[in-house]
C-alpha atoms as a PDB file:
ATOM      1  CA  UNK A   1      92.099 139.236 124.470  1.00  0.00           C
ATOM      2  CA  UNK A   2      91.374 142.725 124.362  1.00  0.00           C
ATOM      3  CA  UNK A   3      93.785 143.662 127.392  1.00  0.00           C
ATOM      4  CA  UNK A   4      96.706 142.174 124.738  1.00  0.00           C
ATOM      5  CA  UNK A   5      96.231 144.532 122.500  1.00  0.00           C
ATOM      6  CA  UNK A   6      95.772 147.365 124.690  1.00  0.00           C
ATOM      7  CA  UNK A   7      99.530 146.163 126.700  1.00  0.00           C
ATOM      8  CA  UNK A   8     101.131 146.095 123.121  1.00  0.00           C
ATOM      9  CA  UNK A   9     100.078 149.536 122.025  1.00  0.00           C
ATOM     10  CA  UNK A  10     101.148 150.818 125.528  1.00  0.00           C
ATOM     11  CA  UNK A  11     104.509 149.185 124.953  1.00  0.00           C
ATOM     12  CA  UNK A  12     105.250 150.822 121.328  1.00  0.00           C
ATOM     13  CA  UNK A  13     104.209 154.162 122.912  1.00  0.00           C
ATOM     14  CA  UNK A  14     106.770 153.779 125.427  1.00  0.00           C
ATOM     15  CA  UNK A  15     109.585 152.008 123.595  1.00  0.00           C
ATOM     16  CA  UNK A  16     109.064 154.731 121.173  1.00  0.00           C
ATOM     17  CA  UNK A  17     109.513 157.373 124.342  1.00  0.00           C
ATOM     18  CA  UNK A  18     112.912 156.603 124.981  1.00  0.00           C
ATOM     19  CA  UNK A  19     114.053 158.524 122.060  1.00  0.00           C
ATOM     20  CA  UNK A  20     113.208 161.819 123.220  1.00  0.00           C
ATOM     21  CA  UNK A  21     113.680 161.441 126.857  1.00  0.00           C
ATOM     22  CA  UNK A  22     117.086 160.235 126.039  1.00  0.00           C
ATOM     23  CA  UNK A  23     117.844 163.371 123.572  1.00  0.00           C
ATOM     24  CA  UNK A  24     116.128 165.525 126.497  1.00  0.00           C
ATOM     25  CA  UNK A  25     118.811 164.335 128.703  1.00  0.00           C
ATOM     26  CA  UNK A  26     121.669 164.529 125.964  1.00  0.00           C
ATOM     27  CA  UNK A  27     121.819 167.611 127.273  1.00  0.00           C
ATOM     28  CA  UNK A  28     123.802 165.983 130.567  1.00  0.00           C
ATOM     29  CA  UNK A  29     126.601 164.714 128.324  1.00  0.00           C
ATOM     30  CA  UNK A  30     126.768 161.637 130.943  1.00  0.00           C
ATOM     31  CA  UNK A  31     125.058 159.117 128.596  1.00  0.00           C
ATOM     32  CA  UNK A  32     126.199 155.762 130.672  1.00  0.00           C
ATOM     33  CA  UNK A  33     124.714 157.330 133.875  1.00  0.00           C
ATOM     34  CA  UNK A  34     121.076 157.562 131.927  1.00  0.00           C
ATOM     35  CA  UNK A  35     121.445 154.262 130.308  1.00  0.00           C
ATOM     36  CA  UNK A  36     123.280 152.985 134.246  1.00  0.00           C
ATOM     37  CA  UNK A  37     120.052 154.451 135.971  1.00  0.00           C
ATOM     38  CA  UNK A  38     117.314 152.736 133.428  1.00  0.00           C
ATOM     39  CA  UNK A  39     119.180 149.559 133.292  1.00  0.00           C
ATOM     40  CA  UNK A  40     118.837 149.653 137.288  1.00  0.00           C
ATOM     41  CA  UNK A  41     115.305 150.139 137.777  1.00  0.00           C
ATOM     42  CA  UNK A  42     114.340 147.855 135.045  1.00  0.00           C
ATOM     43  CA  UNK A  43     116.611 145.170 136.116  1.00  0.00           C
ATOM     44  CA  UNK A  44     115.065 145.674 139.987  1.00  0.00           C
ATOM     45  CA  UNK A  45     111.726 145.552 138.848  1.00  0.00           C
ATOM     46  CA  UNK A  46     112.334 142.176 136.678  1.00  0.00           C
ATOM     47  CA  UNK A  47     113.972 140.808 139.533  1.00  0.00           C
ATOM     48  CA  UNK A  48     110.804 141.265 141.359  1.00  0.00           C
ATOM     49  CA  UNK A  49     108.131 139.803 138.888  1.00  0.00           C
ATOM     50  CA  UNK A  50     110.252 136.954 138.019  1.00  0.00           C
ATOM     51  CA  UNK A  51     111.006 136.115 141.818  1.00  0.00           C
ATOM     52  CA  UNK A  52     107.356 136.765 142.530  1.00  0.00           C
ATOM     53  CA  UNK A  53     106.465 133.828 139.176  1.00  0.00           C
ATOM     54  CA  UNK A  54     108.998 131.642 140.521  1.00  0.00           C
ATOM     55  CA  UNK A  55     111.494 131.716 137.251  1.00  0.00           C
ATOM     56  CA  UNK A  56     114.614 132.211 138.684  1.00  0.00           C
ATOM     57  CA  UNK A  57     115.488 128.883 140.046  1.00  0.00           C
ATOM     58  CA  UNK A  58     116.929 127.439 136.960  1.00  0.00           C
ATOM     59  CA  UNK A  59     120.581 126.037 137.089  1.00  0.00           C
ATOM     60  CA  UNK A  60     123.187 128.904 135.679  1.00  0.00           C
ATOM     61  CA  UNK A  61     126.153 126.367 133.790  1.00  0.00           C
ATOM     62  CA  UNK A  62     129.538 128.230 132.677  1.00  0.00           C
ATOM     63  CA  UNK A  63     128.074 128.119 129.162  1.00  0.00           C
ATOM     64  CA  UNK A  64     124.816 129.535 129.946  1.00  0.00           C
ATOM     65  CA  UNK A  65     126.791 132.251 131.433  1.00  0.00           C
ATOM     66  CA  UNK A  66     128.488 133.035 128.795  1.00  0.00           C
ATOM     67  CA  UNK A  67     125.626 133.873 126.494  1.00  0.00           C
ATOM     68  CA  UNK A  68     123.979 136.087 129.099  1.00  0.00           C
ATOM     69  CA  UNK A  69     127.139 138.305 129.526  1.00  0.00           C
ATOM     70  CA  UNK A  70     127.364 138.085 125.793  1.00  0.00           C
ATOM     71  CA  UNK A  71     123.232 139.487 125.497  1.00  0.00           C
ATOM     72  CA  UNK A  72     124.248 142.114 128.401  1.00  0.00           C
ATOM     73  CA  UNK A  73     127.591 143.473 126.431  1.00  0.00           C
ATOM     74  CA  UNK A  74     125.518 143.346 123.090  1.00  0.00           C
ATOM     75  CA  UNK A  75     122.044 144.511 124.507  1.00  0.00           C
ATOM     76  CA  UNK A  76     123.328 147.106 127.121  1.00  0.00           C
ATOM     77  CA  UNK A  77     127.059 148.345 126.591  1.00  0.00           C
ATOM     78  CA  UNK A  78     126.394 148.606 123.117  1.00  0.00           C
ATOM     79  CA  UNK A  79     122.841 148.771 122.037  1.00  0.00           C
ATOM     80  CA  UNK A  80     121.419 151.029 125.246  1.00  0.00           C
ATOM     81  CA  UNK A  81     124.864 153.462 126.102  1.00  0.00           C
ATOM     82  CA  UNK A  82     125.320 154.107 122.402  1.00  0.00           C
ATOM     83  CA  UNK A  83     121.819 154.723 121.675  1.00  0.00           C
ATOM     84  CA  UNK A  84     121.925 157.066 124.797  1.00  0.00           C
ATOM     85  CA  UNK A  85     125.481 158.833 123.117  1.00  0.00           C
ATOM     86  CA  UNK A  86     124.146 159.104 119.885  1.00  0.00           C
ATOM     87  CA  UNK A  87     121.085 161.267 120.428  1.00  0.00           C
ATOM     88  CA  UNK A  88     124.138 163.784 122.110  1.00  0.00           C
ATOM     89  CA  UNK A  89     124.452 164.112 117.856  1.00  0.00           C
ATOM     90  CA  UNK A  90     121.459 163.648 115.936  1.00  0.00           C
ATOM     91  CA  UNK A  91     117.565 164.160 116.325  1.00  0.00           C
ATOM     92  CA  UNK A  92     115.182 161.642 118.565  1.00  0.00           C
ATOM     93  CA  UNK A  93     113.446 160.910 115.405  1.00  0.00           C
ATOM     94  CA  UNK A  94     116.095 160.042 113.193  1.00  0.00           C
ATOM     95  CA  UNK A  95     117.354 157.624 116.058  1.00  0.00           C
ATOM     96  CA  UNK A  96     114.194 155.871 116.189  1.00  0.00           C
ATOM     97  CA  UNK A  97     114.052 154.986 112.449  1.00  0.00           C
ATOM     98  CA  UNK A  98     117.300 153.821 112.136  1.00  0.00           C
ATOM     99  CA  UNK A  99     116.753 151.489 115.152  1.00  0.00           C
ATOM    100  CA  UNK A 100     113.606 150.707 113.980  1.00  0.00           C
ATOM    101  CA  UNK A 101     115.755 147.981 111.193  1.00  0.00           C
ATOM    102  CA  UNK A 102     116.902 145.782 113.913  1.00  0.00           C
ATOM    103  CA  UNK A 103     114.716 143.088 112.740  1.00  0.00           C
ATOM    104  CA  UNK A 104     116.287 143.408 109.228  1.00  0.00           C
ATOM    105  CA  UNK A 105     119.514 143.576 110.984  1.00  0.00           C
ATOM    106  CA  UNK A 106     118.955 140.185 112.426  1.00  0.00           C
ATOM    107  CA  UNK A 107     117.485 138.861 109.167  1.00  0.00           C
ATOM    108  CA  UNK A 108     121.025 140.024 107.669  1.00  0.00           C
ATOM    109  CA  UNK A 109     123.247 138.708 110.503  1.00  0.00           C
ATOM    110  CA  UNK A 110     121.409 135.096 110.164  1.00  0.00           C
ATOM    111  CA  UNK A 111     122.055 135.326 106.425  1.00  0.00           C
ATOM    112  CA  UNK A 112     125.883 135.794 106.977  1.00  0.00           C
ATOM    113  CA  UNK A 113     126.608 133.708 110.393  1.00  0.00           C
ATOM    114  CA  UNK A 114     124.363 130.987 109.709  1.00  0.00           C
ATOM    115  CA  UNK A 115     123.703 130.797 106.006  1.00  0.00           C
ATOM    116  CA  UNK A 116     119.628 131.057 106.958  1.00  0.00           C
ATOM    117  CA  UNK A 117     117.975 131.351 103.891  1.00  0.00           C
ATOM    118  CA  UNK A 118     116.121 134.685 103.181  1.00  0.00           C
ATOM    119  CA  UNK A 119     112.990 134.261 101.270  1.00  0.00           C
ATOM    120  CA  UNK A 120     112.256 136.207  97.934  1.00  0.00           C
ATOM    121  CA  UNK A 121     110.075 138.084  98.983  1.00  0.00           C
ATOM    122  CA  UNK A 122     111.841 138.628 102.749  1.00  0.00           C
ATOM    123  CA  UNK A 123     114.811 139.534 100.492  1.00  0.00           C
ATOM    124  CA  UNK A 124     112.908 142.294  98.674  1.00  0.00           C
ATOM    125  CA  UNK A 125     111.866 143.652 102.190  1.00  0.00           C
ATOM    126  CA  UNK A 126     115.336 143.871 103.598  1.00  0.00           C
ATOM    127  CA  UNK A 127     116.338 145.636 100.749  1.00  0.00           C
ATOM    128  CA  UNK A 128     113.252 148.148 101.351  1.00  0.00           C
ATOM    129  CA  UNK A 129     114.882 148.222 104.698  1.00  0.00           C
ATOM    130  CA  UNK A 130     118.113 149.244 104.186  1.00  0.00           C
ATOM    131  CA  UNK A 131     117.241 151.667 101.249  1.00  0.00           C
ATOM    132  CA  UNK A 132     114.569 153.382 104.016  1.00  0.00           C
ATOM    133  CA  UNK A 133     117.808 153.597 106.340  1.00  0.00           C
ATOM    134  CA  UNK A 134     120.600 154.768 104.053  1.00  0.00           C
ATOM    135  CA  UNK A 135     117.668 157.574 103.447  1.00  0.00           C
ATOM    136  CA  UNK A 136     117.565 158.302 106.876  1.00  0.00           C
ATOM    137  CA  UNK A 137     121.192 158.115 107.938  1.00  0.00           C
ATOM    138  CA  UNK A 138     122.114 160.398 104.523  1.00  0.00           C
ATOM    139  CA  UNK A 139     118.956 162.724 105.439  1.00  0.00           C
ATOM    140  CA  UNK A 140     117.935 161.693 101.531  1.00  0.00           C
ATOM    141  CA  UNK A 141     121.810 162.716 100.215  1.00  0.00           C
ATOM    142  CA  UNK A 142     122.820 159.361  99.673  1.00  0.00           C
ATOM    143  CA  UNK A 143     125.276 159.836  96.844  1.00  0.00           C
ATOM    144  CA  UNK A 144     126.948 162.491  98.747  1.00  0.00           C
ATOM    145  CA  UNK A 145     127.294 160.029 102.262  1.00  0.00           C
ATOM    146  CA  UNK A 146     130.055 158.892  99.698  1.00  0.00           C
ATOM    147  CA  UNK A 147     131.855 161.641  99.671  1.00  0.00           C
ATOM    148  CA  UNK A 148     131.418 163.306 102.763  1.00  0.00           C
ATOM    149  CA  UNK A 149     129.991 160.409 105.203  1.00  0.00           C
ATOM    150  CA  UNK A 150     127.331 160.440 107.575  1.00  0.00           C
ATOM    151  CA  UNK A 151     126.964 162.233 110.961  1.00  0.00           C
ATOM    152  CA  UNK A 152     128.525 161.157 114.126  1.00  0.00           C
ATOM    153  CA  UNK A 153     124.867 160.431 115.861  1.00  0.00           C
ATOM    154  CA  UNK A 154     124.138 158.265 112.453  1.00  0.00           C
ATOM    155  CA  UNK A 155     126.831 156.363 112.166  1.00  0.00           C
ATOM    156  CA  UNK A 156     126.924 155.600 116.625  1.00  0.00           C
ATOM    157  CA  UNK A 157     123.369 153.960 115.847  1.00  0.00           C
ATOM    158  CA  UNK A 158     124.636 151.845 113.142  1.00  0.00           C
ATOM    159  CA  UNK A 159     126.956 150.564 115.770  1.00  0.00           C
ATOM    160  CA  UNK A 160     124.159 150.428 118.460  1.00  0.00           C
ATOM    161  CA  UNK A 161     121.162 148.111 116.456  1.00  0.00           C
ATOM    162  CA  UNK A 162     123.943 145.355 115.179  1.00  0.00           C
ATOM    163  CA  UNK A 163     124.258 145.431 119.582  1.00  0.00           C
ATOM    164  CA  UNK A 164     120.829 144.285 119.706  1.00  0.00           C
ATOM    165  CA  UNK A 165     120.614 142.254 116.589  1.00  0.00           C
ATOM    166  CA  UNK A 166     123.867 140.016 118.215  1.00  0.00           C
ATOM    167  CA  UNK A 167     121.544 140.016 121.232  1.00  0.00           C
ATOM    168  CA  UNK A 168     118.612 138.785 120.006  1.00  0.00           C
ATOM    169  CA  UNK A 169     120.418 135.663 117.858  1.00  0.00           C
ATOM    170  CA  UNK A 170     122.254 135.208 121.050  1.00  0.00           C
ATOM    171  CA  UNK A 171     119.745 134.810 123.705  1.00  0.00           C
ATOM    172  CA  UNK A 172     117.824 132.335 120.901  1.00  0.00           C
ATOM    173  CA  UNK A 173     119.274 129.172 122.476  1.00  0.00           C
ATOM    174  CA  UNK A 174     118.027 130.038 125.996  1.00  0.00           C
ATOM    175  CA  UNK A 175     114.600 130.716 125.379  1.00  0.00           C
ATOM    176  CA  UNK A 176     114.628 127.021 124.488  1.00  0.00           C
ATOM    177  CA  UNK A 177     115.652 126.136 128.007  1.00  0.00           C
ATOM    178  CA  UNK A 178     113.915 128.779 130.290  1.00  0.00           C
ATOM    179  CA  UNK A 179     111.018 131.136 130.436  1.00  0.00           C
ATOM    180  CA  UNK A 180     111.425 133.987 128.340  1.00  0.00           C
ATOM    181  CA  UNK A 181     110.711 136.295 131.515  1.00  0.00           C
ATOM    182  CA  UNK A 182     113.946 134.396 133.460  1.00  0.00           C
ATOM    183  CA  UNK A 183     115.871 134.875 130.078  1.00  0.00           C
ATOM    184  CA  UNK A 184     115.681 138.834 130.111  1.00  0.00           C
ATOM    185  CA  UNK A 185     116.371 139.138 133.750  1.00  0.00           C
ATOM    186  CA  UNK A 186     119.439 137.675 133.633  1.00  0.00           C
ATOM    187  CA  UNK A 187     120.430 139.372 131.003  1.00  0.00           C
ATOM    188  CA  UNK A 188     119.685 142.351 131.828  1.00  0.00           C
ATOM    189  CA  UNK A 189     121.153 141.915 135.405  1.00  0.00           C
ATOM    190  CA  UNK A 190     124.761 140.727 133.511  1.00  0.00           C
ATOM    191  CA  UNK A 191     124.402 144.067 131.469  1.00  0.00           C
ATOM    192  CA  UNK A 192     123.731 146.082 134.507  1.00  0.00           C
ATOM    193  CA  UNK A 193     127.257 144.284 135.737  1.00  0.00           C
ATOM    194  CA  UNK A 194     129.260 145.554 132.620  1.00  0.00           C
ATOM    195  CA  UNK A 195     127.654 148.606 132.568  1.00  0.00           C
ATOM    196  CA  UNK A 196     128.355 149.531 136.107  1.00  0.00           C
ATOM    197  CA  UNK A 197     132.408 150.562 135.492  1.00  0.00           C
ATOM    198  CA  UNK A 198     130.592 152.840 132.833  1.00  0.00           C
ATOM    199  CA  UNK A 199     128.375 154.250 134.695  1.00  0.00           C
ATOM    200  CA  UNK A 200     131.001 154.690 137.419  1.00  0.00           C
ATOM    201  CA  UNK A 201     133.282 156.618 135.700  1.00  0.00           C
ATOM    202  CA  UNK A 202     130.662 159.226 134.758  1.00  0.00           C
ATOM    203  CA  UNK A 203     129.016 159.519 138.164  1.00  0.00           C
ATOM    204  CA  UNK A 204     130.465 162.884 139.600  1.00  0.00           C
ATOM    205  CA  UNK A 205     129.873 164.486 136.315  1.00  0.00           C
ATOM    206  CA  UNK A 206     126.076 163.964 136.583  1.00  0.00           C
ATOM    207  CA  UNK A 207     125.699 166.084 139.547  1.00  0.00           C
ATOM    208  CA  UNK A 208     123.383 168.022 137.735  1.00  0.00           C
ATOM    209  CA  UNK A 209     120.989 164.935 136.840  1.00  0.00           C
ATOM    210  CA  UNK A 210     121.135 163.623 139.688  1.00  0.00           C
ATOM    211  CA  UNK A 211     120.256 166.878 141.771  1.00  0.00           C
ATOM    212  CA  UNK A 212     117.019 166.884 140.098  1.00  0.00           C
ATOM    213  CA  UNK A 213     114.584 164.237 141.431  1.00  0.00           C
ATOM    214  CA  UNK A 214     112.009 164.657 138.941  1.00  0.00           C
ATOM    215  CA  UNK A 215     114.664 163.697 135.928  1.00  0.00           C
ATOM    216  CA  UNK A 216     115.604 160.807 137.837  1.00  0.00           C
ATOM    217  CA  UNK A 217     111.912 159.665 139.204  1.00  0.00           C
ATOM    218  CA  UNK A 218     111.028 160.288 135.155  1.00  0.00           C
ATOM    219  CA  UNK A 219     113.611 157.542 133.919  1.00  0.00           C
ATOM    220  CA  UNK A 220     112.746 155.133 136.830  1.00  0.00           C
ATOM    221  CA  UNK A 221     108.867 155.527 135.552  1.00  0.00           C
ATOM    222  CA  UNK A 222     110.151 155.182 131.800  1.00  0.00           C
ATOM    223  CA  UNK A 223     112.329 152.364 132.711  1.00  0.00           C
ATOM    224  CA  UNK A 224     109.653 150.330 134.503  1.00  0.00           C
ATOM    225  CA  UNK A 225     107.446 150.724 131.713  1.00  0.00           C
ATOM    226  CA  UNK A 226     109.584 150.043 128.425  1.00  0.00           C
ATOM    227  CA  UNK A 227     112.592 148.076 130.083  1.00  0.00           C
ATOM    228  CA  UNK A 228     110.249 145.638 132.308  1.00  0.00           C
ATOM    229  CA  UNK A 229     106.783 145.715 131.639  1.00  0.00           C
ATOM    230  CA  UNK A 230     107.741 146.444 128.000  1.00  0.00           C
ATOM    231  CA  UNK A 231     109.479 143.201 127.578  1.00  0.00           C
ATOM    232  CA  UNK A 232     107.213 140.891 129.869  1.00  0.00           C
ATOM    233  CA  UNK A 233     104.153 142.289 127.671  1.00  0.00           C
ATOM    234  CA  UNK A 234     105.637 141.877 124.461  1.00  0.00           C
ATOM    235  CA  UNK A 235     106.536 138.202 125.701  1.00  0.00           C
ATOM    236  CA  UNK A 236     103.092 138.158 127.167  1.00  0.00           C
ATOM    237  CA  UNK A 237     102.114 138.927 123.228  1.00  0.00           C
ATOM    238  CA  UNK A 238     104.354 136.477 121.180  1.00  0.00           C
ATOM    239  CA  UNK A 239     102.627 133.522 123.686  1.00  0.00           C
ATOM    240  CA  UNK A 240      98.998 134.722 122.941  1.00  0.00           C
ATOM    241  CA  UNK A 241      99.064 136.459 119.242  1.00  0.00           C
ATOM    242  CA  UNK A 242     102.344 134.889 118.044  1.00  0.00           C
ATOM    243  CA  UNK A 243     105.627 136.228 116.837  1.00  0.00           C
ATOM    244  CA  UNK A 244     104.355 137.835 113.428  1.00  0.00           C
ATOM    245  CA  UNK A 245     101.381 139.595 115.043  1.00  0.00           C
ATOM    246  CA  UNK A 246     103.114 140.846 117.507  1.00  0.00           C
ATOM    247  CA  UNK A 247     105.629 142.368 115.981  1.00  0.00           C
ATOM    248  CA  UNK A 248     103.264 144.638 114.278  1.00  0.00           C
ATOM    249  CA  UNK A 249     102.652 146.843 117.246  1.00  0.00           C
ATOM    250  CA  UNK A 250     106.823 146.865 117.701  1.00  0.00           C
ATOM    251  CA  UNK A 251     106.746 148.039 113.686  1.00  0.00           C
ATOM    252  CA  UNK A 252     104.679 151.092 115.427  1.00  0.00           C
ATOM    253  CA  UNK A 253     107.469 152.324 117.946  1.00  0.00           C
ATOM    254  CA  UNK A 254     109.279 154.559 115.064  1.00  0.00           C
ATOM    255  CA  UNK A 255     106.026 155.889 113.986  1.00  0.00           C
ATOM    256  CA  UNK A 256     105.365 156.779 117.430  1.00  0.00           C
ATOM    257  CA  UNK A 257     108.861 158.215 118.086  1.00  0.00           C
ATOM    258  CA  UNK A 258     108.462 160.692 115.654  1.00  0.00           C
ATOM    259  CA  UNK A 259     105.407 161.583 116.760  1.00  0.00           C
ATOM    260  CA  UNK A 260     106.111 162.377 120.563  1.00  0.00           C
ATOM    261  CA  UNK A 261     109.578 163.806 119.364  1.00  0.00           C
ATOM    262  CA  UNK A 262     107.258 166.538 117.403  1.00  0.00           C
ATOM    263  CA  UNK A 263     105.403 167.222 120.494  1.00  0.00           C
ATOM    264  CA  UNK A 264     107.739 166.813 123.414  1.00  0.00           C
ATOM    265  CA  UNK A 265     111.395 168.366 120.978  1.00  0.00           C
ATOM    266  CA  UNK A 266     109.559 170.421 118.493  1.00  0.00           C
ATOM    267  CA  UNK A 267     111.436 167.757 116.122  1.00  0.00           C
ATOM    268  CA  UNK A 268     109.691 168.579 112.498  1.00  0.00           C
ATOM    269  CA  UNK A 269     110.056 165.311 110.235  1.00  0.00           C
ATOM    270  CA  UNK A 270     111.525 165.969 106.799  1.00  0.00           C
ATOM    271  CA  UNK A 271     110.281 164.287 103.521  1.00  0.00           C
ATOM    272  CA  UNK A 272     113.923 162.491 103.661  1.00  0.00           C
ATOM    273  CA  UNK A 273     112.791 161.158 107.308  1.00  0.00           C
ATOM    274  CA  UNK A 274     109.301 160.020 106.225  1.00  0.00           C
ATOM    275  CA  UNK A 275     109.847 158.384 103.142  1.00  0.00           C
ATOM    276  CA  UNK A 276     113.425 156.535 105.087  1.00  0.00           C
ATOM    277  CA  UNK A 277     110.300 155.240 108.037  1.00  0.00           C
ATOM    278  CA  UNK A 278     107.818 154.395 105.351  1.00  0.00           C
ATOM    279  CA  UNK A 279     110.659 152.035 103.478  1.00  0.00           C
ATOM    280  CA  UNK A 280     111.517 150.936 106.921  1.00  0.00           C
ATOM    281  CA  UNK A 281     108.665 149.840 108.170  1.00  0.00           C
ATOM    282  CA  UNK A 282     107.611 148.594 105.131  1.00  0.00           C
ATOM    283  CA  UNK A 283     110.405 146.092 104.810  1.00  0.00           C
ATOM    284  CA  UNK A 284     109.800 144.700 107.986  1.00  0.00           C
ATOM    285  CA  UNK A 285     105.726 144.354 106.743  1.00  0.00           C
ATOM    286  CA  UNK A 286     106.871 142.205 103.797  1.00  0.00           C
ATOM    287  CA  UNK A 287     110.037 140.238 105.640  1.00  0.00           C
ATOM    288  CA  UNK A 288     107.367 139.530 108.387  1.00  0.00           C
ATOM    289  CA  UNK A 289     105.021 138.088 106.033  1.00  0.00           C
ATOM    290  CA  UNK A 290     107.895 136.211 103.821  1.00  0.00           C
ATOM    291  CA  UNK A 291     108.990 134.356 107.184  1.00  0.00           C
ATOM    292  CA  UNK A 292     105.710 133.362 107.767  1.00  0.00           C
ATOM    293  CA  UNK A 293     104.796 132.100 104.392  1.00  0.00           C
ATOM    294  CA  UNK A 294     107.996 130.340 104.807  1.00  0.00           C
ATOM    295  CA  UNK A 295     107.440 128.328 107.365  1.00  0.00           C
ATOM    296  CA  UNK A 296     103.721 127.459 106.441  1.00  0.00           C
END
């Protein structure tokens, strides 16, 4: 039981290190190479553990398909390359809040796609949610976003979480039908396939990346770790601790984030940034516990 625990604390730290690698290699200005190259090696390595477990021998119909290109556009070409081109344009830190609301994004997206009830008290945390990311986004000048909108970084990472939130509700019917392990491999492998023209078209101009092997052995090691073992341990932690549990060591990624951003960027947190990741993760505290009351 212990060994649970210790995978889901390694898997918030290094979720939460994508944010400042990727703003370290913002610096490239070839952001669908860097999300290309992760994508690869995670999509290699699941390919491997799922061959290895035997969960890639179920039968692929037109419709199931369908919904795993759909997870791999929504996932990949949106969520993972915009993430990567909006820390070109704001802070690692700021980035990690913001997509640290995905699971109120969801709870939203259910709400206005399938009508799915939110609790009172689920409610209350979504609107702690949002309020915590309008503080972020705004950098705690929300009246003025009115006026004079939000940055360019801000507003790409908007974009980029509604990616994963339309992934998540998407892939929902298939981990009905298959392992959970089988149902992020293929995904990932279709996303890999739409990223590829992407990642193509960017190649020559990430000479410089790609010259330096240590850049490229660093995302391979970050990939493994948050792309592949990230998601089989998190799976690994829904199965043994259940959903709600679990997704108390994901609530610690954006704590994390800003964390190793102030060690590894020299990224200082604001008040505007703290308060924004207390709301934040506070909403998803109470719509966690609302959903589970719910359906007691």
């Amino acid at each position: 039981m212990k060994s649970i625990h210790f995978k889901l604390v390694a898997m918030a730290v290094f979720w939460a290190s994508s944010y400042p690698l990727g703003r370290h290699l913002a610096q490239f200005h070839v952001p669908a190479v860097v999300a290309g190259l992760r994508l690869a090696f995670a999509t290699t390595c699941l390919l491997l553990i799922a061959g290895a477990a035997g969960q890639l021998k179920q039968h692929i119909t037109p419709r199931v398909l369908a919904i795993f290109l759909l997870m791999g556009a929504s996932g990949f070409c949106i969520h993972n390359l915009l993430m990567m081109y909006a820390l070109q344009f704001t802070r690692a830190n700021t980035g990690a809040v913001i997509n640290g609301a995905i699971p109120l994004m969801i709870v939203l997206l259910d709400f206005v796609l399938f009508r799915r009830r939110i609790p009172r008290l689920g409610l209350l945390g979504v609107l702690m949610g949002f309020l915590g990311t309008a503080v972020v986004v705004t950098h705690g000048d929300i009246l003025s976003a009115f006026a004079l909108g939000i940055g360019r970084g801000e507003a790409v990472f908007l974009v980029a979480i509604t990616g994963w939130a339309v992934y998540s509700i998407a892939g929902r019917p298939l981990f009905a039908l298959m392992p959970p392990l089988a149902v992020t491999t293929y995904a990932c492998l279709a996303g890999l396939v739409l990223m590829s023209p992407f990642t193509a078209a960017q190649w020559a101009a990430a000479a410089p990346l790609l010259s330096d092997w240590r850049l490229v052995a660093l995302i391979g090691v970050q990939a493994l770790f948050s792309m592949s073992l990230g998601f089989v341990w998190y799976s690994q932690g829904v199965k043994t601790l259940g959903a709600m549990n679990t997704s108390m060591y994901a609530n610690l990624v954006p704590v994390v984030a800003i964390g190793l951003s102030a060690v590894t960027l020299g990224e200082r947190p604001d008040l505007a940034l703290l308060i924004g990741a207390a709301l934040v993760i506070g909403g998803l505290v109470v719509v966690g516990r609302a959903q589970a009351a719910d359906q007691s």
